[in-house]
C-alpha atoms as a PDB file:
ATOM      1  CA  UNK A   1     -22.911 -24.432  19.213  1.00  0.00           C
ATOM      2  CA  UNK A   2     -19.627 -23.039  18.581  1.00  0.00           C
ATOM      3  CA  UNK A   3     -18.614 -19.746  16.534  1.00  0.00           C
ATOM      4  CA  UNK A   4     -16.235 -20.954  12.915  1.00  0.00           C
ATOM      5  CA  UNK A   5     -13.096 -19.455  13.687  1.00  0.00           C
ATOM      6  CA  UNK A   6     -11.905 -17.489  10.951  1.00  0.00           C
ATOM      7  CA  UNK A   7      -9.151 -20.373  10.044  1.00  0.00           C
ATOM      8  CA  UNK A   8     -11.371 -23.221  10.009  1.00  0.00           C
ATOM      9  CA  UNK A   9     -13.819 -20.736   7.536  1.00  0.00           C
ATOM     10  CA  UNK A  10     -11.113 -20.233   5.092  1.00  0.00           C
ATOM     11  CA  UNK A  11     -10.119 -24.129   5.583  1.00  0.00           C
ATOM     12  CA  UNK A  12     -14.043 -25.039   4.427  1.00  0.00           C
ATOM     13  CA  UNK A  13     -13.855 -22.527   1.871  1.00  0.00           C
ATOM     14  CA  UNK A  14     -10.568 -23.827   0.265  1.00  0.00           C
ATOM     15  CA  UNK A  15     -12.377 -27.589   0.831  1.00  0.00           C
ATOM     16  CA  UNK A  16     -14.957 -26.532  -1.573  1.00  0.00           C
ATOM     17  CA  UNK A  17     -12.627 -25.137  -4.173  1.00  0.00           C
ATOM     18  CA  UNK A  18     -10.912 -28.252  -3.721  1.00  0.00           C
ATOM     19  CA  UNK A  19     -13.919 -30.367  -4.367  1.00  0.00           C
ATOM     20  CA  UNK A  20     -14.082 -28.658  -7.924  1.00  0.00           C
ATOM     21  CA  UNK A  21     -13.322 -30.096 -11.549  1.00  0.00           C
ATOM     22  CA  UNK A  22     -10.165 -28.347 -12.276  1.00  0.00           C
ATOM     23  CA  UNK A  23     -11.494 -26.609 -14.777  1.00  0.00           C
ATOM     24  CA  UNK A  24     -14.071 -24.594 -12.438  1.00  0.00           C
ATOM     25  CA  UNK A  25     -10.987 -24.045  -9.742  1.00  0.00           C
ATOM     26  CA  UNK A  26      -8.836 -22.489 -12.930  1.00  0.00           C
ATOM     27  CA  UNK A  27     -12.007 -20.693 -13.753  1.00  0.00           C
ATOM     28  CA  UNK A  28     -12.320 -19.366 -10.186  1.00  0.00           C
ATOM     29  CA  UNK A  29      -9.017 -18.506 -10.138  1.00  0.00           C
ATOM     30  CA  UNK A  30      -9.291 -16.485 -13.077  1.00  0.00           C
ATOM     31  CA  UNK A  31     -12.222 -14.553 -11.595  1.00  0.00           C
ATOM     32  CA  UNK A  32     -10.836 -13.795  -8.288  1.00  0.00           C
ATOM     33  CA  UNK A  33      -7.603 -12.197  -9.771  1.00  0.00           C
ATOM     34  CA  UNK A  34      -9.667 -10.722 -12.150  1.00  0.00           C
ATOM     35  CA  UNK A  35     -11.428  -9.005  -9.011  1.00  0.00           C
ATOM     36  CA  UNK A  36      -8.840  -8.395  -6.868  1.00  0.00           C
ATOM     37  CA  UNK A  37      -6.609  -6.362 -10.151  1.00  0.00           C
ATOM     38  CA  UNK A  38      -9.895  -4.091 -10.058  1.00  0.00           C
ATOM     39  CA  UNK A  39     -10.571  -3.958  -6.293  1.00  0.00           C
ATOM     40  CA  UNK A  40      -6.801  -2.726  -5.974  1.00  0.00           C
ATOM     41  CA  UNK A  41      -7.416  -0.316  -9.341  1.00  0.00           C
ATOM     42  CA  UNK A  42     -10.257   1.265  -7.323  1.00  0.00           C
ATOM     43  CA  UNK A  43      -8.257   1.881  -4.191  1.00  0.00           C
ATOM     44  CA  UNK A  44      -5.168   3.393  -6.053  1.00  0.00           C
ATOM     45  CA  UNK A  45      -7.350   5.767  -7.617  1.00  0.00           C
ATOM     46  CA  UNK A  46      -8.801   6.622  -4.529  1.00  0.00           C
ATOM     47  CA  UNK A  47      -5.533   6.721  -2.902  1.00  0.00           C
ATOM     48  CA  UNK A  48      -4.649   9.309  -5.849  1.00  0.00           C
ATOM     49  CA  UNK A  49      -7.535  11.954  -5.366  1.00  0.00           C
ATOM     50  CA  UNK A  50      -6.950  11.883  -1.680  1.00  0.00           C
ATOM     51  CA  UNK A  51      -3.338  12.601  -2.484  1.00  0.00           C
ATOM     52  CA  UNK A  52      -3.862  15.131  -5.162  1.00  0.00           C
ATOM     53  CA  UNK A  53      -6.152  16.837  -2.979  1.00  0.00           C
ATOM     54  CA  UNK A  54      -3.673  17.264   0.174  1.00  0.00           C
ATOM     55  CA  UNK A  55      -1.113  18.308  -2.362  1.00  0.00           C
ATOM     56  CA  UNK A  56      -3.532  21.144  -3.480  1.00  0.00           C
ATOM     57  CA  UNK A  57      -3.925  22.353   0.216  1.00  0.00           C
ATOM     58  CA  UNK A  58      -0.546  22.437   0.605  1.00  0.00           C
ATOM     59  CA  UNK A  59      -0.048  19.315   3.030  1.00  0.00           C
ATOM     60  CA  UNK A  60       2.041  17.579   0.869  1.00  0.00           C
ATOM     61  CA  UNK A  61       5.175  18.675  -0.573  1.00  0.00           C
ATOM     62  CA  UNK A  62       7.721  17.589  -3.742  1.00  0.00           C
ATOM     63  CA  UNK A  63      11.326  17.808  -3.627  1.00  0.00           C
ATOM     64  CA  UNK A  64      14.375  15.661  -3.593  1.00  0.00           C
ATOM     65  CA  UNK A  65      15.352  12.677  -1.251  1.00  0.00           C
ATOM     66  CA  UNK A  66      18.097  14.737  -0.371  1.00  0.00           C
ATOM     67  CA  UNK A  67      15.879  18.071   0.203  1.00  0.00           C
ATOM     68  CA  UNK A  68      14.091  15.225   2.634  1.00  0.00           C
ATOM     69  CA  UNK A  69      16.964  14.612   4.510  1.00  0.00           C
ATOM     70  CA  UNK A  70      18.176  18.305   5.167  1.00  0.00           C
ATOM     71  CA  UNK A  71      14.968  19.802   6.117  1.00  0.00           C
ATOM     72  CA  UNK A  72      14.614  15.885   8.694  1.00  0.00           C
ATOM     73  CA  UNK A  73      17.797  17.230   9.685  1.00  0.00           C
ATOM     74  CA  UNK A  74      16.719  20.870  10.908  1.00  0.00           C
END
């Protein structure tokens, strides 16, 4: 028996959506932005501490786009 690609998963799983009412697809809809505006939340905010935390050992520095350019320049 043959592995489902990865396309022709996604293509069964946006057949089922399909075979919704349009009420449970807008409902669906709803709950997978829903998920994906916290799942992004969460990684920001881990992208955040991991940045504030370089920035407090010194591995990342602030300054100007032009300071940027001078010391790229060096």
């Amino acid at each position: 028996m043959e592995q489902p690609t990865a396309f022709s998963r996604f293509q069964e799983v946006i057949e089922n959506v399909e075979s919704l009412p349009l009420d449970d697809q807008a409902l669906l809809i709803k709950i997978i932005r829903g998920r994906l505006i916290e799942n992004r939340r969460t990684e920001l905010a881990t992208e955040i501490a991991e940045t504030r935390c370089a920035y407090q050992r010194g591995e990342v520095r602030r300054g100007t786009m032009a300071e940027l350019m001078e010391e790229l320049s060096e």
